[in-house]
N, C-alpha and C. Protein backbone atom coordinates (compact mmCIF):
# COMPACT_ATOMS: atom_id res chain seq x y z
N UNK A 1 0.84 -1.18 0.00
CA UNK A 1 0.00 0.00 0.00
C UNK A 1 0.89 1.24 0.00
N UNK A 2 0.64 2.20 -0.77
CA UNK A 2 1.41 3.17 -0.98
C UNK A 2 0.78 4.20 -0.37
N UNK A 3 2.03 5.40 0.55
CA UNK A 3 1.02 6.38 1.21
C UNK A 3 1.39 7.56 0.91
N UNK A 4 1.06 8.47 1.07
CA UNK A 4 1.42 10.09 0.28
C UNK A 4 2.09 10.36 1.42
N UNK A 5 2.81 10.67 1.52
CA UNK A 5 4.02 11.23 2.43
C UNK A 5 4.76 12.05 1.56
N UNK A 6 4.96 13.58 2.61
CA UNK A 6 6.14 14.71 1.72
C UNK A 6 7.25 13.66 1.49
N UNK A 7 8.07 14.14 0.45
CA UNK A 7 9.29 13.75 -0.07
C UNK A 7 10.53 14.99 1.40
N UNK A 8 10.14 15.49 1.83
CA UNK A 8 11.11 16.26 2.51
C UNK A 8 10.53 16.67 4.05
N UNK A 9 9.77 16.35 5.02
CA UNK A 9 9.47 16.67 6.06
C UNK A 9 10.28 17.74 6.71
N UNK A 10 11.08 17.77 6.85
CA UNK A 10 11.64 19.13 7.56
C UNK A 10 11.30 19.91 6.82
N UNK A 11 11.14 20.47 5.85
CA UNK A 11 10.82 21.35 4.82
C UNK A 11 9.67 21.95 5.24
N UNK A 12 8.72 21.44 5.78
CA UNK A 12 7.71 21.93 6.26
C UNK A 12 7.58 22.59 7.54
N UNK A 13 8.90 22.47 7.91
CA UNK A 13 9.09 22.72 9.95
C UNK A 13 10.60 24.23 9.71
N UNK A 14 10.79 24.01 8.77
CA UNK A 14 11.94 25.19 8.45
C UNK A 14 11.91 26.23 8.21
N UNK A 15 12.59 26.84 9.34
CA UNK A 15 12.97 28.17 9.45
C UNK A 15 13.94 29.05 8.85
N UNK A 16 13.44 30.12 7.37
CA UNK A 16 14.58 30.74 6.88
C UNK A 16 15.38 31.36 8.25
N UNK A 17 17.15 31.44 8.10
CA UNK A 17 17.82 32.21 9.11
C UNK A 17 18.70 33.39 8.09
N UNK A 18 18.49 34.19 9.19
CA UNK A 18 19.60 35.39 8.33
C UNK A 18 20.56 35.28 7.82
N UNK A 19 21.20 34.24 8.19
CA UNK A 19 22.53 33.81 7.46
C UNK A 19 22.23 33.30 5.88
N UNK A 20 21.23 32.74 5.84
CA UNK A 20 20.67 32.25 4.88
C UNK A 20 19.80 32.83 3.71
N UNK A 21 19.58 33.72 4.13
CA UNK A 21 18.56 35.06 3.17
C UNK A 21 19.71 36.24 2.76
N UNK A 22 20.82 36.77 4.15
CA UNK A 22 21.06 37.62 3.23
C UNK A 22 22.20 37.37 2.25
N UNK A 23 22.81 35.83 1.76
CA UNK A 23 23.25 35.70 1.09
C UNK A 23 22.80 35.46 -0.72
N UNK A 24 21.46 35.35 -0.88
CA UNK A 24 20.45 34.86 -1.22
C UNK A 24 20.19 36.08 -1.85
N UNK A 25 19.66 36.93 -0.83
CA UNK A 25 19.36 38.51 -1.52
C UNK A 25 20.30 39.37 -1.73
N UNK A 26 21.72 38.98 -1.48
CA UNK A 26 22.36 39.76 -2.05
C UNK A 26 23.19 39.43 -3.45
N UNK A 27 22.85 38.47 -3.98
CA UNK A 27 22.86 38.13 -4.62
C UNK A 27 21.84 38.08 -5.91
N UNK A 28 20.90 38.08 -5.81
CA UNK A 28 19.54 38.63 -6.19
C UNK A 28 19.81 40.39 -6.44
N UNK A 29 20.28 41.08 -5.47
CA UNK A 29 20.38 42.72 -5.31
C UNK A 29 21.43 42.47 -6.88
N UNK A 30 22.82 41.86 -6.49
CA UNK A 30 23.62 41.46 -7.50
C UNK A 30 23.36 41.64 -8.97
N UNK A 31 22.53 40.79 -9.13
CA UNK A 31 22.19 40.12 -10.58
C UNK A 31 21.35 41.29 -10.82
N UNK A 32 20.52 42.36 -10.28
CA UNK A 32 19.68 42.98 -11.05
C UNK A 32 20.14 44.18 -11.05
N UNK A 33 21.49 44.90 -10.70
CA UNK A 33 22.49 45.61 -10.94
C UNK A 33 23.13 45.63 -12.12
N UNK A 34 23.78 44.07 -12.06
CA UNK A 34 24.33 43.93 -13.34
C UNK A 34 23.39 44.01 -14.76
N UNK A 35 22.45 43.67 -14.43
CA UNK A 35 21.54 43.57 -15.11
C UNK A 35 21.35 44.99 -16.16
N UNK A 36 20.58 46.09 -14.97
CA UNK A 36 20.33 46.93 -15.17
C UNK A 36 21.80 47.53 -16.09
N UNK A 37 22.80 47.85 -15.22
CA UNK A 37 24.19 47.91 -16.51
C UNK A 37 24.60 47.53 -17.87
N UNK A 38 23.77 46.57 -17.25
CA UNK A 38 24.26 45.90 -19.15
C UNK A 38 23.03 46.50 -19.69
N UNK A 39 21.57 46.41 -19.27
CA UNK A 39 20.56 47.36 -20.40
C UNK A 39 20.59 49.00 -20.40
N UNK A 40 21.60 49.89 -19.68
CA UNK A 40 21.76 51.21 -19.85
C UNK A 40 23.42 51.04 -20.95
N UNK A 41 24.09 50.08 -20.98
CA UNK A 41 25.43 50.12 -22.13
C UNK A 41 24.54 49.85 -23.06
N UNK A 42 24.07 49.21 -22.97
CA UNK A 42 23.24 48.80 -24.76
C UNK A 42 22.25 49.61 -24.92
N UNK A 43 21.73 49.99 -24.04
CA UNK A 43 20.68 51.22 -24.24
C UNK A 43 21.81 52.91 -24.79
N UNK A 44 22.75 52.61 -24.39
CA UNK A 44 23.43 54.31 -24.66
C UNK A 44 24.13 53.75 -26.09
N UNK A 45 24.19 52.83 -26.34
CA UNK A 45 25.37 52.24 -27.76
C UNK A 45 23.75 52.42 -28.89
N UNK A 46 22.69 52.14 -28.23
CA UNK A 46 22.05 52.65 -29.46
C UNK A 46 21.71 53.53 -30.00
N UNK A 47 21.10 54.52 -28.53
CA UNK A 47 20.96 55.97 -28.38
C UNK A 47 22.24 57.14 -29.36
N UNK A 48 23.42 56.70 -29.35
CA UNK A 48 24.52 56.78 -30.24
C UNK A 48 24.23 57.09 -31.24
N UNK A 49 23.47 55.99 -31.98
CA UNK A 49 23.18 55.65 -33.30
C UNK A 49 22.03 56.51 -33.71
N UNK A 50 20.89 57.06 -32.71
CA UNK A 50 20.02 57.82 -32.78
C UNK A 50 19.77 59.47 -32.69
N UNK A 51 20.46 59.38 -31.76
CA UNK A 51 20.22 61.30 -31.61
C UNK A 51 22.04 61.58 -31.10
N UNK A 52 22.45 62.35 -31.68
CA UNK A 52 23.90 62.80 -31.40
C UNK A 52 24.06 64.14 -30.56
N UNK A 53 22.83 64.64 -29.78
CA UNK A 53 22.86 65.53 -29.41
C UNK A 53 22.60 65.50 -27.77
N UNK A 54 23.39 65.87 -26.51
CA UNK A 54 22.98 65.75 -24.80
C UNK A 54 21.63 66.40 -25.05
N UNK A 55 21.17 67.11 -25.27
CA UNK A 55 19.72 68.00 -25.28
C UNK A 55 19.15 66.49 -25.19
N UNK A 56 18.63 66.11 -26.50
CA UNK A 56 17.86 64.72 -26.76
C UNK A 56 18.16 63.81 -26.17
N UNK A 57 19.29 63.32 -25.91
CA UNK A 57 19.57 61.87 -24.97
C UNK A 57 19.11 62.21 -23.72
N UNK A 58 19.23 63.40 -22.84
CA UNK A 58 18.71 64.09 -21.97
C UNK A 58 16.99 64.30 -21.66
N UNK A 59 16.51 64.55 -22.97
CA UNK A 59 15.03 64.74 -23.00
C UNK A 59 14.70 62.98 -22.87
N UNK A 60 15.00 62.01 -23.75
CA UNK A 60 14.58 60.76 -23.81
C UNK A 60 14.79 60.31 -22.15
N UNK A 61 16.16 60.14 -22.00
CA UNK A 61 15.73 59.55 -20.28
C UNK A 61 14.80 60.27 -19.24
N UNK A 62 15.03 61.14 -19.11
CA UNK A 62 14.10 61.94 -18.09
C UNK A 62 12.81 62.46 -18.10
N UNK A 63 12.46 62.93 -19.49
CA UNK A 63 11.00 63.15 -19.53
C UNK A 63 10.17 62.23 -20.76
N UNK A 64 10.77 60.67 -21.12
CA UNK A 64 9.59 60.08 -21.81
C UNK A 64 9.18 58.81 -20.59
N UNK A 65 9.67 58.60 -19.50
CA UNK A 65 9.30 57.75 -18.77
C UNK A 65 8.38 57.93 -17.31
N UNK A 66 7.35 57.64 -17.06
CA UNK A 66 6.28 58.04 -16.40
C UNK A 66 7.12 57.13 -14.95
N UNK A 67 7.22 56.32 -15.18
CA UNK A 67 8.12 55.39 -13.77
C UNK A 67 9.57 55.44 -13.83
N UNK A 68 9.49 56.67 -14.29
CA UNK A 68 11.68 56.96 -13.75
C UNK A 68 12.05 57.11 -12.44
N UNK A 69 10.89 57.98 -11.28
CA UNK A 69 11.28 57.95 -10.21
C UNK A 69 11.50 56.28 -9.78
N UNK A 70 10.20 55.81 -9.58
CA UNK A 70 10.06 54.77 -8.79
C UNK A 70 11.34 53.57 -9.14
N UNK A 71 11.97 53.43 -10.40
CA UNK A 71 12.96 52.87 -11.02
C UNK A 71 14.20 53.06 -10.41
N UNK A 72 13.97 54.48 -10.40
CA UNK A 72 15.92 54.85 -9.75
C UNK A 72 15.96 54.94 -7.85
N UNK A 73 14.69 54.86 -7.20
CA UNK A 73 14.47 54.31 -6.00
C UNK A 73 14.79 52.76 -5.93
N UNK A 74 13.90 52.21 -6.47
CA UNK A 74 14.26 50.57 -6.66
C UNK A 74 15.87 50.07 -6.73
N UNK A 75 16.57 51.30 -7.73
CA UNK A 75 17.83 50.93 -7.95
C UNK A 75 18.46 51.60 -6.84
N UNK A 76 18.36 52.20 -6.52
CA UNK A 76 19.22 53.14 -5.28
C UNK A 76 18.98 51.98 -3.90
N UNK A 77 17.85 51.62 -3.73
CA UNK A 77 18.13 50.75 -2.77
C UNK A 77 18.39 49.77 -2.88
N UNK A 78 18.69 48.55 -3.82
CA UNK A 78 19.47 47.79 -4.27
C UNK A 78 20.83 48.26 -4.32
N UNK A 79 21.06 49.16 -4.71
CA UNK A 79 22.93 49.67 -4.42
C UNK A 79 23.06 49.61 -3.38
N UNK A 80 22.25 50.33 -2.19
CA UNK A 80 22.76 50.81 -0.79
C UNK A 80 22.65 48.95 -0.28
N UNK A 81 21.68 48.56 -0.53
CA UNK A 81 21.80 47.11 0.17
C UNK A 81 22.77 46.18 -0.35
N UNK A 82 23.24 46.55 -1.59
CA UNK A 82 24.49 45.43 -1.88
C UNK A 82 25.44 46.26 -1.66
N UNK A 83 25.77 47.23 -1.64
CA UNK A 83 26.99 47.51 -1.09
C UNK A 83 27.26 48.08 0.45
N UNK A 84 25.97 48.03 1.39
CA UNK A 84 26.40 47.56 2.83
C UNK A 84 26.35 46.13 3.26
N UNK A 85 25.57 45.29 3.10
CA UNK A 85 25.46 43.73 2.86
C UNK A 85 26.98 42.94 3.05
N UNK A 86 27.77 43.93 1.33
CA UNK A 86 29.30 43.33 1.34
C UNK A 86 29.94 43.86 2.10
N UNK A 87 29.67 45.15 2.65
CA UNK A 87 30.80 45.78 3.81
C UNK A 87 30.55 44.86 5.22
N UNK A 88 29.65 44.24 5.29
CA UNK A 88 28.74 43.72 6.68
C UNK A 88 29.75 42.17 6.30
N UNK A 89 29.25 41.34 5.30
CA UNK A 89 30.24 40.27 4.87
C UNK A 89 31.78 40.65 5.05
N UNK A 90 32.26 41.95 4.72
CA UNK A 90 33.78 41.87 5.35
C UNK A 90 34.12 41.93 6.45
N UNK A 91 33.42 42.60 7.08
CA UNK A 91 33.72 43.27 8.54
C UNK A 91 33.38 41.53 9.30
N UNK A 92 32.73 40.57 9.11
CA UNK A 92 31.84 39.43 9.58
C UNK A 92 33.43 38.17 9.34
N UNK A 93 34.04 38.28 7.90
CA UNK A 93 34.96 37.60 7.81
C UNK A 93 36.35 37.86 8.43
N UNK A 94 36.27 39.39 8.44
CA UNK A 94 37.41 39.53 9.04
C UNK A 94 37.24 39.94 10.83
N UNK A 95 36.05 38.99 11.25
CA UNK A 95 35.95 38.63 12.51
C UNK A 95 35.55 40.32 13.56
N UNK A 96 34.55 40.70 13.00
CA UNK A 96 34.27 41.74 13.44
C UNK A 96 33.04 42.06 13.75
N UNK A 97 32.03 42.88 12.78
CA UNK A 97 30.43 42.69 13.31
C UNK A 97 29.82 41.32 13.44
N UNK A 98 29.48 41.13 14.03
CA UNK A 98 28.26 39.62 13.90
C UNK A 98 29.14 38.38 14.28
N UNK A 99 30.29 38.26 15.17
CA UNK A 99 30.85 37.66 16.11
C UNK A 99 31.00 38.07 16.85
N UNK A 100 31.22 36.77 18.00
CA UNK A 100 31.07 37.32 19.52
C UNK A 100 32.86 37.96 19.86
N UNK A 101 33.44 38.57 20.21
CA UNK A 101 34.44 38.87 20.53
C UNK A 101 35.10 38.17 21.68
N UNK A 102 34.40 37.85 22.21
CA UNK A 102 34.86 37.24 23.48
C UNK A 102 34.86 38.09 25.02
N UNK A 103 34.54 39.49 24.95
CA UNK A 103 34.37 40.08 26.00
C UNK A 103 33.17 39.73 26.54
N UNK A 104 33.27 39.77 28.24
CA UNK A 104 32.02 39.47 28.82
C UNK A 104 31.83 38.10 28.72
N UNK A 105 33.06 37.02 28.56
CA UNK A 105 32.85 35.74 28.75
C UNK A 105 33.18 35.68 30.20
């Protein structure tokens, strides 16, 4: 007799830990950085090809997009979180925030 049982039981009892997310999301922050970089180089290599003038390349980014704010928020806090995240990962490896020091043992 065959019985339905999860394939993974703990899975169901598990707790994401911080150690575990913010490597995860910063990595995630990562990829949609790069991301975004590579579609503003290929976005300016075409723009090139289109209007040769700062006036116009100027008018196109800033006033044909109705969600430019909310875009360069999105991106601004993705910067600030991947690049305190990795300062938090150095300071962590090189045995500093987020270990115990040993005082007060």
């Amino acid at each position: 007799m065959k019985m339905n049982r999860p394939l993974s039981p703990h899975l169901s009892i598990y707790k994401p830990q911080l150690t575990s997310t913010f490597p995860i999301s910063h990595r995630i922050s990562g990829a949609f950085l790069a991301t975004l970089v590579l579609f503003f180089y290929l976005l300016c290599l075409k723009m090139a090809l289109i209007c040769f003038t700062y006036a116009n390349f100027h008018q196109f980014f800033f006033f044909s997009s109705k969600l430019l704010l909310i875009s360069v928020e999105i991106t601004a806090f993705a910067l600030s979180y991947h690049l305190y995240n990795g300062l938090r990962h150095l300071l962590t490896d090189l045995g500093g925030a987020g270990r115990s020091t040993g005082i007060g043992r």
